[in-house]
PDB file of N, CA and C in Angstrom:
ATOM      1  N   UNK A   1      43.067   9.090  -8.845  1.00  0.00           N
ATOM      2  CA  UNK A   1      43.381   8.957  -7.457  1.00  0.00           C
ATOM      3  C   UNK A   1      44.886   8.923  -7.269  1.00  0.00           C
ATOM      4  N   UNK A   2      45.136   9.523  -6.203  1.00  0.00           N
ATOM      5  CA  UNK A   2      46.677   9.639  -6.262  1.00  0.00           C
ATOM      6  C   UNK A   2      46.913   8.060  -5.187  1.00  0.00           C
ATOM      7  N   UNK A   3      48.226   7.485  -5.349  1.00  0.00           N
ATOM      8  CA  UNK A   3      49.081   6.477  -5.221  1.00  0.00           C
ATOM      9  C   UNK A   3      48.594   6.291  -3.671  1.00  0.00           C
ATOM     10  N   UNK A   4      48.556   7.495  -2.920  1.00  0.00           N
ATOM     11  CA  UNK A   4      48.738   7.253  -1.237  1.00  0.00           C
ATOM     12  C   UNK A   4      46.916   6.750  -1.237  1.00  0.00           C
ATOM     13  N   UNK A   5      46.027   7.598  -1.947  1.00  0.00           N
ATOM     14  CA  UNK A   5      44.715   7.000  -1.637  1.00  0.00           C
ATOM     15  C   UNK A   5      44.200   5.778  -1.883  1.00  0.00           C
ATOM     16  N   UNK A   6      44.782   5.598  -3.006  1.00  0.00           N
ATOM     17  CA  UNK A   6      44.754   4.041  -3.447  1.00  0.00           C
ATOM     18  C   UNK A   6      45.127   2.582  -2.745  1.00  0.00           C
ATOM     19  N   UNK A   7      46.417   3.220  -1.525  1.00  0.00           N
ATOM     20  CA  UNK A   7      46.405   2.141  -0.414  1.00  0.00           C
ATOM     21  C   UNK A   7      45.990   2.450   0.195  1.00  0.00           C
ATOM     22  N   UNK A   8      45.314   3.518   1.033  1.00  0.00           N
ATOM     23  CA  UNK A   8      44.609   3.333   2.357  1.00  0.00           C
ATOM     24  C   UNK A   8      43.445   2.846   1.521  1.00  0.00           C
ATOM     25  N   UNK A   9      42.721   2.945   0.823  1.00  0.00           N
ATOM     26  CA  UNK A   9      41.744   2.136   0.133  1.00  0.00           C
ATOM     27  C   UNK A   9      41.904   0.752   0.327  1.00  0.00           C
ATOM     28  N   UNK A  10      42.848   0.209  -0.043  1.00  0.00           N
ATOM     29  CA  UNK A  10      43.566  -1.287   0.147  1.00  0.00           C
ATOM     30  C   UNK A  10      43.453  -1.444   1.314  1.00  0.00           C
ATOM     31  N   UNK A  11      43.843  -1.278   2.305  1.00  0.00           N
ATOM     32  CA  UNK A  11      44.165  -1.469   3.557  1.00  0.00           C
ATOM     33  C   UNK A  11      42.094  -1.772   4.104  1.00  0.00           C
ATOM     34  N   UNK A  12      41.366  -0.679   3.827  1.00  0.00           N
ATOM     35  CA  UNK A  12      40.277  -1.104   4.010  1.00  0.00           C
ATOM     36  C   UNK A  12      39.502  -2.273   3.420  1.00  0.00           C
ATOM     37  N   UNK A  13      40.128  -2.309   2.369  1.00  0.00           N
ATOM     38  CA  UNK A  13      38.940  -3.858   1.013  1.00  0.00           C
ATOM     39  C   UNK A  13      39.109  -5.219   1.555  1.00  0.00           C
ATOM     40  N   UNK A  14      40.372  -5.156   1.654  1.00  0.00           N
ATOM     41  CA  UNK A  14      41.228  -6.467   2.171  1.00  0.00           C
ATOM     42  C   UNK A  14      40.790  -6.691   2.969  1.00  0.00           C
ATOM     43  N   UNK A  15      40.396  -6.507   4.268  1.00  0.00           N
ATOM     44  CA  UNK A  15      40.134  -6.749   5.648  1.00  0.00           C
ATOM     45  C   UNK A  15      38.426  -6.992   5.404  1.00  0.00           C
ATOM     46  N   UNK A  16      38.286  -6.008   4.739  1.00  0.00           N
ATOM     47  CA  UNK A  16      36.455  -6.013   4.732  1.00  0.00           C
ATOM     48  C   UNK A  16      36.005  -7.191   4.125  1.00  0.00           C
ATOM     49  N   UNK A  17      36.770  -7.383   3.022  1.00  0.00           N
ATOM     50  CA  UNK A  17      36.282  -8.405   1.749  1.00  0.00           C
ATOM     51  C   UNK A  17      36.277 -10.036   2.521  1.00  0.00           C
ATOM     52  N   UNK A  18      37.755  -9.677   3.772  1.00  0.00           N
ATOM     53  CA  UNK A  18      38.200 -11.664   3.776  1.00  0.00           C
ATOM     54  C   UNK A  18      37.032 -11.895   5.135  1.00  0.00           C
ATOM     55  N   UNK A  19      36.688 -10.272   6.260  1.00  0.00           N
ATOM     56  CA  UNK A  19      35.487 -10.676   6.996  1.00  0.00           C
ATOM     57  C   UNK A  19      34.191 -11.061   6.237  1.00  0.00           C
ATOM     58  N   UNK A  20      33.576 -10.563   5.272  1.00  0.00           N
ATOM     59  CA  UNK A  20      32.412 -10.913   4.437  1.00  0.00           C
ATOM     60  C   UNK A  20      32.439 -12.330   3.933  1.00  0.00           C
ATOM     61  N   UNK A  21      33.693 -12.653   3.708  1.00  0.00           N
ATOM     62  CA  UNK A  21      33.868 -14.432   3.136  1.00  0.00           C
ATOM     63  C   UNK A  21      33.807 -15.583   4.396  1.00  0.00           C
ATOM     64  N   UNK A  22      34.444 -14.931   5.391  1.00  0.00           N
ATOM     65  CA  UNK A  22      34.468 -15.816   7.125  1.00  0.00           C
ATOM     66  C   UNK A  22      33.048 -16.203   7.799  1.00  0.00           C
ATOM     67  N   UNK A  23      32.621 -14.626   7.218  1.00  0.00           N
ATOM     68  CA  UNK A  23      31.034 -14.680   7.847  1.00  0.00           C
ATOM     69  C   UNK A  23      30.226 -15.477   7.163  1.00  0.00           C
ATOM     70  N   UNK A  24      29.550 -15.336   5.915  1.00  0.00           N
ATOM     71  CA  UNK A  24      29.674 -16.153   5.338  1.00  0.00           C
ATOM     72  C   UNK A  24      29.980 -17.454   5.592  1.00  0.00           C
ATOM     73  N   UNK A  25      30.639 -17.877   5.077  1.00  0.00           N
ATOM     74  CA  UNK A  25      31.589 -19.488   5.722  1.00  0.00           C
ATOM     75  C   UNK A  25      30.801 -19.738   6.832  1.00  0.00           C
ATOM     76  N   UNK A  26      31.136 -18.849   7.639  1.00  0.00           N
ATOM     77  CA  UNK A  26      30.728 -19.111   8.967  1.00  0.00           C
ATOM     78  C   UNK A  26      29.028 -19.693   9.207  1.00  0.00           C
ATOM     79  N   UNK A  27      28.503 -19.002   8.475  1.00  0.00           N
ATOM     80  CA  UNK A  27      26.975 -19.191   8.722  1.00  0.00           C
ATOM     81  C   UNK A  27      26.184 -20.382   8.020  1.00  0.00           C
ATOM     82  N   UNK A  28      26.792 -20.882   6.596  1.00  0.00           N
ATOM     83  CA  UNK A  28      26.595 -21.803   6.132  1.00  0.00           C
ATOM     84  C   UNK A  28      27.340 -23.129   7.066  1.00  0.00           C
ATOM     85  N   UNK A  29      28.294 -22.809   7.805  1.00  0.00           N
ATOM     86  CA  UNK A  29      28.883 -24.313   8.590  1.00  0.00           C
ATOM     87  C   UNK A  29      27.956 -23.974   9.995  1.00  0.00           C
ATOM     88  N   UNK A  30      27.639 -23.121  10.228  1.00  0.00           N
ATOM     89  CA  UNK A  30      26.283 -23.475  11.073  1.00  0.00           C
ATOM     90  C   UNK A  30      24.800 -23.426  11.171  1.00  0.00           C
ATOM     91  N   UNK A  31      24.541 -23.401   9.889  1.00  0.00           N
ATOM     92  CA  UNK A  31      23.156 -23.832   9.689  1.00  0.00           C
ATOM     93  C   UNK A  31      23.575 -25.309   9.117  1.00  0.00           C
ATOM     94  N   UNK A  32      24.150 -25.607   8.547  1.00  0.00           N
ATOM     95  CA  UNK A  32      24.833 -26.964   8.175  1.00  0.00           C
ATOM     96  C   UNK A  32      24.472 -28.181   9.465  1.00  0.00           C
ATOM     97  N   UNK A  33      25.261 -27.298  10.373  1.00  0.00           N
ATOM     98  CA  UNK A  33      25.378 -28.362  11.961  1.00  0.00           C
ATOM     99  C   UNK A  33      24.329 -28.013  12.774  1.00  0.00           C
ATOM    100  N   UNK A  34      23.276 -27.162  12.861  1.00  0.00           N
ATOM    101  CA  UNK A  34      22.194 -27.101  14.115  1.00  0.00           C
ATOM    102  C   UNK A  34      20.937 -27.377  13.226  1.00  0.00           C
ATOM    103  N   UNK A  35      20.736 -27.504  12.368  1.00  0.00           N
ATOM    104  CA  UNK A  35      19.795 -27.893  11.662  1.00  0.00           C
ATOM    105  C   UNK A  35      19.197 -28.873  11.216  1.00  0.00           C
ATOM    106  N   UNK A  36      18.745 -29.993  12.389  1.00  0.00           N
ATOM    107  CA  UNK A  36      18.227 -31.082  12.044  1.00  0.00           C
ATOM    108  C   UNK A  36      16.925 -31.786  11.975  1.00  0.00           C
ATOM    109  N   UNK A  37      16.557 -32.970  11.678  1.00  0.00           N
ATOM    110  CA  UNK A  37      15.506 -33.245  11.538  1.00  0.00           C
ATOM    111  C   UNK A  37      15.190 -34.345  12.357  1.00  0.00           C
ATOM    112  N   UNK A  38      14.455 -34.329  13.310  1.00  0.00           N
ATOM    113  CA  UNK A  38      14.182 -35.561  14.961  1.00  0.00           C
ATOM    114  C   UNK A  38      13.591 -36.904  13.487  1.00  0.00           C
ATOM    115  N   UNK A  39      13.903 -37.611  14.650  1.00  0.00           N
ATOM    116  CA  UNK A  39      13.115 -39.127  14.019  1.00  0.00           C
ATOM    117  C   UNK A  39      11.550 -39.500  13.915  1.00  0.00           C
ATOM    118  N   UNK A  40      10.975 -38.207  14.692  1.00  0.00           N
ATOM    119  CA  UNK A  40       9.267 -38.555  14.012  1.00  0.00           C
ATOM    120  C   UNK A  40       9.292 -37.269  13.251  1.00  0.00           C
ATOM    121  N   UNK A  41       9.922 -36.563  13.087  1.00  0.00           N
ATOM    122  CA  UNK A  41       9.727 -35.854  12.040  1.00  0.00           C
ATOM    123  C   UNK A  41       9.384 -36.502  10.836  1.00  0.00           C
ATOM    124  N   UNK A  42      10.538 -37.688  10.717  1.00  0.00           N
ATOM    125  CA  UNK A  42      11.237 -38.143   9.134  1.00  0.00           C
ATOM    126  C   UNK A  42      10.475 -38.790   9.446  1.00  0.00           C
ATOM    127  N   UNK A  43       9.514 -39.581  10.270  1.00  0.00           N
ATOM    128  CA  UNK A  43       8.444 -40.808  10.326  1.00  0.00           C
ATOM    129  C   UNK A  43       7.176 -39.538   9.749  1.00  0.00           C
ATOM    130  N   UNK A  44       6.965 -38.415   9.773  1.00  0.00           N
ATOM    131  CA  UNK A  44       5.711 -38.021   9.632  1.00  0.00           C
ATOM    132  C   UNK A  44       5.667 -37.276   8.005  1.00  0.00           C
ATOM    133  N   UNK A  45       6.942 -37.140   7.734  1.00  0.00           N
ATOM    134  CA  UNK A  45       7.108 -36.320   6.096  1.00  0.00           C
ATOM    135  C   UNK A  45       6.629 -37.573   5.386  1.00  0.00           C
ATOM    136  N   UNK A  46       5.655 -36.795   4.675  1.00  0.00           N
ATOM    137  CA  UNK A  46       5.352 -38.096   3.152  1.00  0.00           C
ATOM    138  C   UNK A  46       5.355 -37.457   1.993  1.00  0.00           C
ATOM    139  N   UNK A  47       5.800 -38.103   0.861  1.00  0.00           N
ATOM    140  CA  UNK A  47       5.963 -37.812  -0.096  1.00  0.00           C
ATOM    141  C   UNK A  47       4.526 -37.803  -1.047  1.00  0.00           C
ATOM    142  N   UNK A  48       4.612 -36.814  -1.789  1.00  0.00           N
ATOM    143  CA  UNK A  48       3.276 -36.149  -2.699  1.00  0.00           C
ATOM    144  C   UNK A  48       3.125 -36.902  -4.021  1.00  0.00           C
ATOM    145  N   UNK A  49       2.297 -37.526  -4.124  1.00  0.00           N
ATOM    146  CA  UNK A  49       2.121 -38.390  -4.913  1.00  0.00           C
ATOM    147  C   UNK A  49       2.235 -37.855  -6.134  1.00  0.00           C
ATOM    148  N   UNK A  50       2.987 -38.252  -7.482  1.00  0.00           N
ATOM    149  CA  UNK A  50       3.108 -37.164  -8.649  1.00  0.00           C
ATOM    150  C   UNK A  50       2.275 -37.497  -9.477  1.00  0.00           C
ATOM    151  N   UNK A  51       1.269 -38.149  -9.767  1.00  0.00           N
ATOM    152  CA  UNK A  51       0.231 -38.794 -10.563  1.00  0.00           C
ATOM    153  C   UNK A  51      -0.743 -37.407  -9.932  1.00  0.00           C
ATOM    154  N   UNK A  52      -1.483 -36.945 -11.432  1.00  0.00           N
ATOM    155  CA  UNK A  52      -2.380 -35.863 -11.239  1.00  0.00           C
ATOM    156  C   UNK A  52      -3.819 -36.512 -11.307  1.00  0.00           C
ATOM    157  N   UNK A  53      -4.416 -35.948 -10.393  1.00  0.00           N
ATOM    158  CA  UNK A  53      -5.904 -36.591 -10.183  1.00  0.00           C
ATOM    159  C   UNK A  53      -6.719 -35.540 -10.537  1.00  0.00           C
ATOM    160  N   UNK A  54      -7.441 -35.756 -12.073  1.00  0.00           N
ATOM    161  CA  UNK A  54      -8.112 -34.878 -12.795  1.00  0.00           C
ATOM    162  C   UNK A  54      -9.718 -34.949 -12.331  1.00  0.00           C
ATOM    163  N   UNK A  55      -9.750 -35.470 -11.492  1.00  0.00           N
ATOM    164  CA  UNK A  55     -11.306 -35.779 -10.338  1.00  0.00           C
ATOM    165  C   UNK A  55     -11.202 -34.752  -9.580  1.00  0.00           C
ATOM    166  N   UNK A  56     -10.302 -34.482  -9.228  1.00  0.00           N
ATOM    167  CA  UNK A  56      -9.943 -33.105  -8.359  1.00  0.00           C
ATOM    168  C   UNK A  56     -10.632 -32.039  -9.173  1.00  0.00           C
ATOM    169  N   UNK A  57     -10.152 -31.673 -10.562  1.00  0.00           N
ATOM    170  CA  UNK A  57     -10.643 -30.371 -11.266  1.00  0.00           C
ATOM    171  C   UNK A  57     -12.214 -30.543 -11.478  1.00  0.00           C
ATOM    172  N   UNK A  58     -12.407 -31.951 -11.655  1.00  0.00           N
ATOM    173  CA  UNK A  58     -13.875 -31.769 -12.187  1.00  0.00           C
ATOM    174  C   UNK A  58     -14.666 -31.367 -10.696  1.00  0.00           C
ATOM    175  N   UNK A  59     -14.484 -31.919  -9.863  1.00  0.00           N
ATOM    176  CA  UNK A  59     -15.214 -32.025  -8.587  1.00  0.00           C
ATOM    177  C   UNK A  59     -15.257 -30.254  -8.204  1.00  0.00           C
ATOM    178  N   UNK A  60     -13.900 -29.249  -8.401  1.00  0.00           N
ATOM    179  CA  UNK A  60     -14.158 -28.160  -8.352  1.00  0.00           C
ATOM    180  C   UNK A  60     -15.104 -27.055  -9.179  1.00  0.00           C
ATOM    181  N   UNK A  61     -14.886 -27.815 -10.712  1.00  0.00           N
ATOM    182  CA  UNK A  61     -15.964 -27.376 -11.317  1.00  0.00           C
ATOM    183  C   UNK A  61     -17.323 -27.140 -10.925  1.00  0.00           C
ATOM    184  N   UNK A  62     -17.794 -28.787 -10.243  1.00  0.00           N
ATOM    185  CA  UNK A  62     -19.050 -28.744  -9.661  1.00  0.00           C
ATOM    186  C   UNK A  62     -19.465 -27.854  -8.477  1.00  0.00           C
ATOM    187  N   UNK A  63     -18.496 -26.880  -7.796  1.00  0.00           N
ATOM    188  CA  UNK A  63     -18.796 -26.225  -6.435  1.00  0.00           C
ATOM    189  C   UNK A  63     -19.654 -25.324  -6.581  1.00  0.00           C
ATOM    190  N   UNK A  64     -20.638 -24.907  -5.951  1.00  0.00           N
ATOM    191  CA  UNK A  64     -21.203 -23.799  -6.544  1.00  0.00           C
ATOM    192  C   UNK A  64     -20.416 -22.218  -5.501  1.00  0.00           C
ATOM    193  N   UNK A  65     -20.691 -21.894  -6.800  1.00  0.00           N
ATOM    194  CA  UNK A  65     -19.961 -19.797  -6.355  1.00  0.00           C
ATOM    195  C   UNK A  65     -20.648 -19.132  -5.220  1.00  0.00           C
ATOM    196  N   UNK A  66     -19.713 -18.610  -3.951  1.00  0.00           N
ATOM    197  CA  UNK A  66     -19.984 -18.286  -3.113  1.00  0.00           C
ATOM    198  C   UNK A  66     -19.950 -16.375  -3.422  1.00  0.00           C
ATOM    199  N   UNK A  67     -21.097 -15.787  -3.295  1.00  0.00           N
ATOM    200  CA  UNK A  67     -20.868 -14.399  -3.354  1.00  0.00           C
ATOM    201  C   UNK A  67     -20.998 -13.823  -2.022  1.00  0.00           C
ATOM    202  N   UNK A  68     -19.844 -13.152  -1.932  1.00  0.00           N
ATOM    203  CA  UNK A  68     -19.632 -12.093  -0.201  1.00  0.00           C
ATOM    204  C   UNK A  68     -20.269 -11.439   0.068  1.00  0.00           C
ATOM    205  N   UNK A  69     -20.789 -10.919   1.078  1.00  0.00           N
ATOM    206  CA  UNK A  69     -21.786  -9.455   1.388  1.00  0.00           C
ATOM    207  C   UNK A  69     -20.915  -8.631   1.927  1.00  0.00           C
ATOM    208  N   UNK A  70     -21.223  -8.039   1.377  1.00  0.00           N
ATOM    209  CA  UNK A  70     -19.694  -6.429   2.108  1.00  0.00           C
ATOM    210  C   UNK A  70     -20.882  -5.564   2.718  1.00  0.00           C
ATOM    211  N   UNK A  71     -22.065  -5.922   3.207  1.00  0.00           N
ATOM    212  CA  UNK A  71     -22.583  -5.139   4.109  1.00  0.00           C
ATOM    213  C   UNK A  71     -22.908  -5.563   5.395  1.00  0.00           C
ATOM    214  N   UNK A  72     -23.289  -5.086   6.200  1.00  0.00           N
ATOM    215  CA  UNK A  72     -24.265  -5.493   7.107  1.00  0.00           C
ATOM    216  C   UNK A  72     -25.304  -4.982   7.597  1.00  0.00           C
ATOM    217  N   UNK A  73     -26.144  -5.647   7.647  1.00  0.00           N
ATOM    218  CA  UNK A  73     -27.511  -4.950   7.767  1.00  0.00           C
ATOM    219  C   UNK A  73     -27.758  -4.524   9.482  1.00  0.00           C
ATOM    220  N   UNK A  74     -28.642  -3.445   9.184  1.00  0.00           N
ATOM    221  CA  UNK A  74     -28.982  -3.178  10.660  1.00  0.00           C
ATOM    222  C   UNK A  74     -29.697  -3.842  11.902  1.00  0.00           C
ATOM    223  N   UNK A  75     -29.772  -4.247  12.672  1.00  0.00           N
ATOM    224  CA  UNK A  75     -30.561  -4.871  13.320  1.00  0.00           C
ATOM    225  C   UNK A  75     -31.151  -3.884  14.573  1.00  0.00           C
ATOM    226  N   UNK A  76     -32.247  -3.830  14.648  1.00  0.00           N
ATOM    227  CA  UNK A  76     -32.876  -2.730  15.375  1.00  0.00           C
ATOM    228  C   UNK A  76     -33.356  -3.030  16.998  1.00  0.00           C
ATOM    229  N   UNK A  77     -33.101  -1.881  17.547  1.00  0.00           N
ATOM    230  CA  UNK A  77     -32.316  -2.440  18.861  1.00  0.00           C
ATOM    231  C   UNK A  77     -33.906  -1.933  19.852  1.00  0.00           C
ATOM    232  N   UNK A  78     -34.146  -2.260  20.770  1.00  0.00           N
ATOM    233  CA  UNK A  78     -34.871  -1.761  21.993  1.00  0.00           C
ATOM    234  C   UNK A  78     -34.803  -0.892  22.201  1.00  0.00           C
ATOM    235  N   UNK A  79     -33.574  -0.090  22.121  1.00  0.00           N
ATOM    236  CA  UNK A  79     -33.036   0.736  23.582  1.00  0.00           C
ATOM    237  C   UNK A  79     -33.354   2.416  22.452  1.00  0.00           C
ATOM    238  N   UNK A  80     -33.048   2.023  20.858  1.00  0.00           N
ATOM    239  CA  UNK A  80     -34.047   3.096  20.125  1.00  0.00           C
ATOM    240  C   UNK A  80     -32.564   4.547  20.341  1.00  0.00           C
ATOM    241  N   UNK A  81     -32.027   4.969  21.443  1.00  0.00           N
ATOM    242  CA  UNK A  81     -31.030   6.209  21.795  1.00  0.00           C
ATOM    243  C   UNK A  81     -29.515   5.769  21.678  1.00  0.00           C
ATOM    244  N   UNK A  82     -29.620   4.371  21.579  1.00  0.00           N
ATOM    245  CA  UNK A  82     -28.074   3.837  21.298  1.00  0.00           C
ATOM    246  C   UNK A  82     -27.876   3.979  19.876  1.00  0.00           C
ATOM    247  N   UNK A  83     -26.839   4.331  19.502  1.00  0.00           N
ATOM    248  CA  UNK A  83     -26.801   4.722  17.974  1.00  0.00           C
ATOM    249  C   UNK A  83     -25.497   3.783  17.286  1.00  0.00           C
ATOM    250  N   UNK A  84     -25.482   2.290  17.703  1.00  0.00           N
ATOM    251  CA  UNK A  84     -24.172   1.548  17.684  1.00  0.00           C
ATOM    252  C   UNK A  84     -23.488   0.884  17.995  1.00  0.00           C
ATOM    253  N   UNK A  85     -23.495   1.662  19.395  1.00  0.00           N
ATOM    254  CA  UNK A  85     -22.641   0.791  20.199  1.00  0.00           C
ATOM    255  C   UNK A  85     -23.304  -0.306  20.863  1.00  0.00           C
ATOM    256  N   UNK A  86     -22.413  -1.099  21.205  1.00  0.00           N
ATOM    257  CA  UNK A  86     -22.434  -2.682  21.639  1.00  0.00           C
ATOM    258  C   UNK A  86     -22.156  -2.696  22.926  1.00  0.00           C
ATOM    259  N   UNK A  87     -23.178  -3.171  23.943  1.00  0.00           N
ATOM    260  CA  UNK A  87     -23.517  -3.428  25.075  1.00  0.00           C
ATOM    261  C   UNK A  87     -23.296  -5.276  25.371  1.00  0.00           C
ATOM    262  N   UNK A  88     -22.347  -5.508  26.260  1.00  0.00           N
ATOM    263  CA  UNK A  88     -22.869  -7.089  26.675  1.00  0.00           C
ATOM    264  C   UNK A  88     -23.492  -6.986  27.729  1.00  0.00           C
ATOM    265  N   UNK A  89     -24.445  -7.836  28.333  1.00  0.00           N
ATOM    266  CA  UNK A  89     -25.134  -8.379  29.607  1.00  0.00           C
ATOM    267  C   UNK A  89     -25.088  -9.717  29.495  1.00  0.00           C
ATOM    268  N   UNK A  90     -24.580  -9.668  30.669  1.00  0.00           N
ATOM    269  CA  UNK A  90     -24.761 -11.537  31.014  1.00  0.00           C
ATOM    270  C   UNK A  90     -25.908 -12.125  31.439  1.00  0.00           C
ATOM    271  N   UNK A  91     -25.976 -13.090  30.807  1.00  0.00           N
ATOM    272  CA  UNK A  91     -27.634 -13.889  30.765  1.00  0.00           C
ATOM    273  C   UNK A  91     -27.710 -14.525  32.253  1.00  0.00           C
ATOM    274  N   UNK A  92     -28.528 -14.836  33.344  1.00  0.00           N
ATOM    275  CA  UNK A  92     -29.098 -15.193  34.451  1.00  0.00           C
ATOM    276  C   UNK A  92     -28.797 -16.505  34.578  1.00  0.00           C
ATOM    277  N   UNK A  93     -27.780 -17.021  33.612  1.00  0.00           N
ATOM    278  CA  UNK A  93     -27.393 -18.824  33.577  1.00  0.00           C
ATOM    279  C   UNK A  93     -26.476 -18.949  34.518  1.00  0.00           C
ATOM    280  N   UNK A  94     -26.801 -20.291  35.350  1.00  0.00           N
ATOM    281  CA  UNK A  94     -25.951 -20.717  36.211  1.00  0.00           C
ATOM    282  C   UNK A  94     -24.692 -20.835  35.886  1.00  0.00           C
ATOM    283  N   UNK A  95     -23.553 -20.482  36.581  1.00  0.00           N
ATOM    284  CA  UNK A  95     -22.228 -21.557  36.010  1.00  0.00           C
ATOM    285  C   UNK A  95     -21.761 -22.291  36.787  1.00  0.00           C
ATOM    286  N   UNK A  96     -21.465 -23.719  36.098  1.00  0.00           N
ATOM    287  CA  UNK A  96     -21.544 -24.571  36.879  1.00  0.00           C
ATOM    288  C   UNK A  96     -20.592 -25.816  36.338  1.00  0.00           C
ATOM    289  N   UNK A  97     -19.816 -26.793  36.661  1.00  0.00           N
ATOM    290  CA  UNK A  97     -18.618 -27.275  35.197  1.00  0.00           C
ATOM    291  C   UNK A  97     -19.822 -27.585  34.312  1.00  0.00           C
ATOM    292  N   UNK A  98     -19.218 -27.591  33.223  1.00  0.00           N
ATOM    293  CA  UNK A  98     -19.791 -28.394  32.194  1.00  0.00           C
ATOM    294  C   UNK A  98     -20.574 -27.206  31.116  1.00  0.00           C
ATOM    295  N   UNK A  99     -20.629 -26.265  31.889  1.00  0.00           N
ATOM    296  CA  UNK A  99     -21.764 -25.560  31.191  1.00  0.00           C
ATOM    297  C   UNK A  99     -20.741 -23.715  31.004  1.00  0.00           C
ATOM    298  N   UNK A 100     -21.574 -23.435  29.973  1.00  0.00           N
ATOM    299  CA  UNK A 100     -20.829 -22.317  29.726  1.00  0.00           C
ATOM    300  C   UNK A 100     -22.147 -20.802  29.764  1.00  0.00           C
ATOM    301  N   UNK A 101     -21.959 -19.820  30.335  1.00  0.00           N
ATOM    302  CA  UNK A 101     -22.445 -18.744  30.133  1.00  0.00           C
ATOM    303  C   UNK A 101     -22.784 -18.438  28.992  1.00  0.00           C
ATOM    304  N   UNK A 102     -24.105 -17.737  28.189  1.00  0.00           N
ATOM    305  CA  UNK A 102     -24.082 -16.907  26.791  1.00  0.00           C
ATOM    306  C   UNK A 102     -24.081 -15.688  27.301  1.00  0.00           C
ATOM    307  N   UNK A 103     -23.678 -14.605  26.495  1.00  0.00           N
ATOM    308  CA  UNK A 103     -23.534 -13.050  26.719  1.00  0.00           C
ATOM    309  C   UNK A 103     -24.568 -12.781  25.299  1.00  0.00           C
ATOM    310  N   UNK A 104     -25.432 -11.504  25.419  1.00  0.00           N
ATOM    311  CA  UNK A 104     -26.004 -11.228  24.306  1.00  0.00           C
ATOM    312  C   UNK A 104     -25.687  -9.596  24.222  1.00  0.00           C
ATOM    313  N   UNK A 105     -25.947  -9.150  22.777  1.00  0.00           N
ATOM    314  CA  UNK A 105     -25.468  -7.718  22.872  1.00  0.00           C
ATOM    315  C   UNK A 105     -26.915  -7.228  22.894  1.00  0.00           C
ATOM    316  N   UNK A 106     -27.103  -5.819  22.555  1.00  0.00           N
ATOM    317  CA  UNK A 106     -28.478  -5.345  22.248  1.00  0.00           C
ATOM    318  C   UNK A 106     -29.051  -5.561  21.204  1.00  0.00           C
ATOM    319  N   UNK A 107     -28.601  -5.911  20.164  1.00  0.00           N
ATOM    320  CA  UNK A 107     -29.287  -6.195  19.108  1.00  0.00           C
ATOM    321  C   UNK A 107     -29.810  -7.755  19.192  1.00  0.00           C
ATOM    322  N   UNK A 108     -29.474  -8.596  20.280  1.00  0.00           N
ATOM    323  CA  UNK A 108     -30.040  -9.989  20.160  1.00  0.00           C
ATOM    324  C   UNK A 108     -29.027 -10.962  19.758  1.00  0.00           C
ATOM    325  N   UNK A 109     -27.899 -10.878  19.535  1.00  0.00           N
ATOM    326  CA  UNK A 109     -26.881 -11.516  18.664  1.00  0.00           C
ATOM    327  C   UNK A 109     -26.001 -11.799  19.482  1.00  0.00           C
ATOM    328  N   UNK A 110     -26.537 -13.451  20.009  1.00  0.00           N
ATOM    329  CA  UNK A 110     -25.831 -14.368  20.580  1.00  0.00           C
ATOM    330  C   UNK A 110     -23.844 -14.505  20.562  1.00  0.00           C
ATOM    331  N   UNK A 111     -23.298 -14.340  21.313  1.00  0.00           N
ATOM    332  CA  UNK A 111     -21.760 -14.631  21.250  1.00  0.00           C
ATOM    333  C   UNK A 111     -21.784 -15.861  22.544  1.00  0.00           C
ATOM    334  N   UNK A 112     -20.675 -16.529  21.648  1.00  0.00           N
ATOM    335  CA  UNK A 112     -20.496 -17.799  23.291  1.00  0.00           C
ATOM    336  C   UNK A 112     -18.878 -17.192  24.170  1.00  0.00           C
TER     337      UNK A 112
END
């Protein structure tokens, strides 16, 4: 590199390098200062007891194994020309406080 490229090079590092250190700086002295913790916070943090409770492992041992169904079965509909799709109708129930509407689809399968 010739002599002249080598300072306009300079002229750019210098400036770049001492903003990257400010910023920096900068961001650690304000997460420093807005970052606090209220007084029921520090009333509600508890500390994790470091004693290992080997009742824990056995008790998991005892769970029994849950196997997933990755299917779903069909449920066969009335309507016989629908090939799927999902219909709601609202059920003839009053509303009234206290009480909530059921919606059913065509296949019979209650949603609240």
């Amino acid at each position: 590199m010739k002599p002249e490229q080598q300072k306009n090079l300079l002229y750019i590092l210098v400036p770049s390098t001492i903003l990257v250190i400010l910023w920096i700086l900068f961001s650690v002295y304000n997460k420093s200062v807005t970052t606090t913790i209220s007084s029921t916070q520090t009333q509600e943090i508890k500390s994790i007891s470091p004693i290992f409770q080997s009742a824990v492992l056995s008790n998991l041992g005892k769970r029994q194994s849950i196997e997933p169904i990755f299917s779903i079965e069909s449920v066969p509909t009335d309507e016989g020309t629908d090939s799927g799709s999902l219909s709601l109708t609202p059920s003839p129930a009053s509303s009234s406080a206290g009480q909530t509407t059921d919606a059913t689809n065509s296949g019979g399968i209650k949603e609240l």
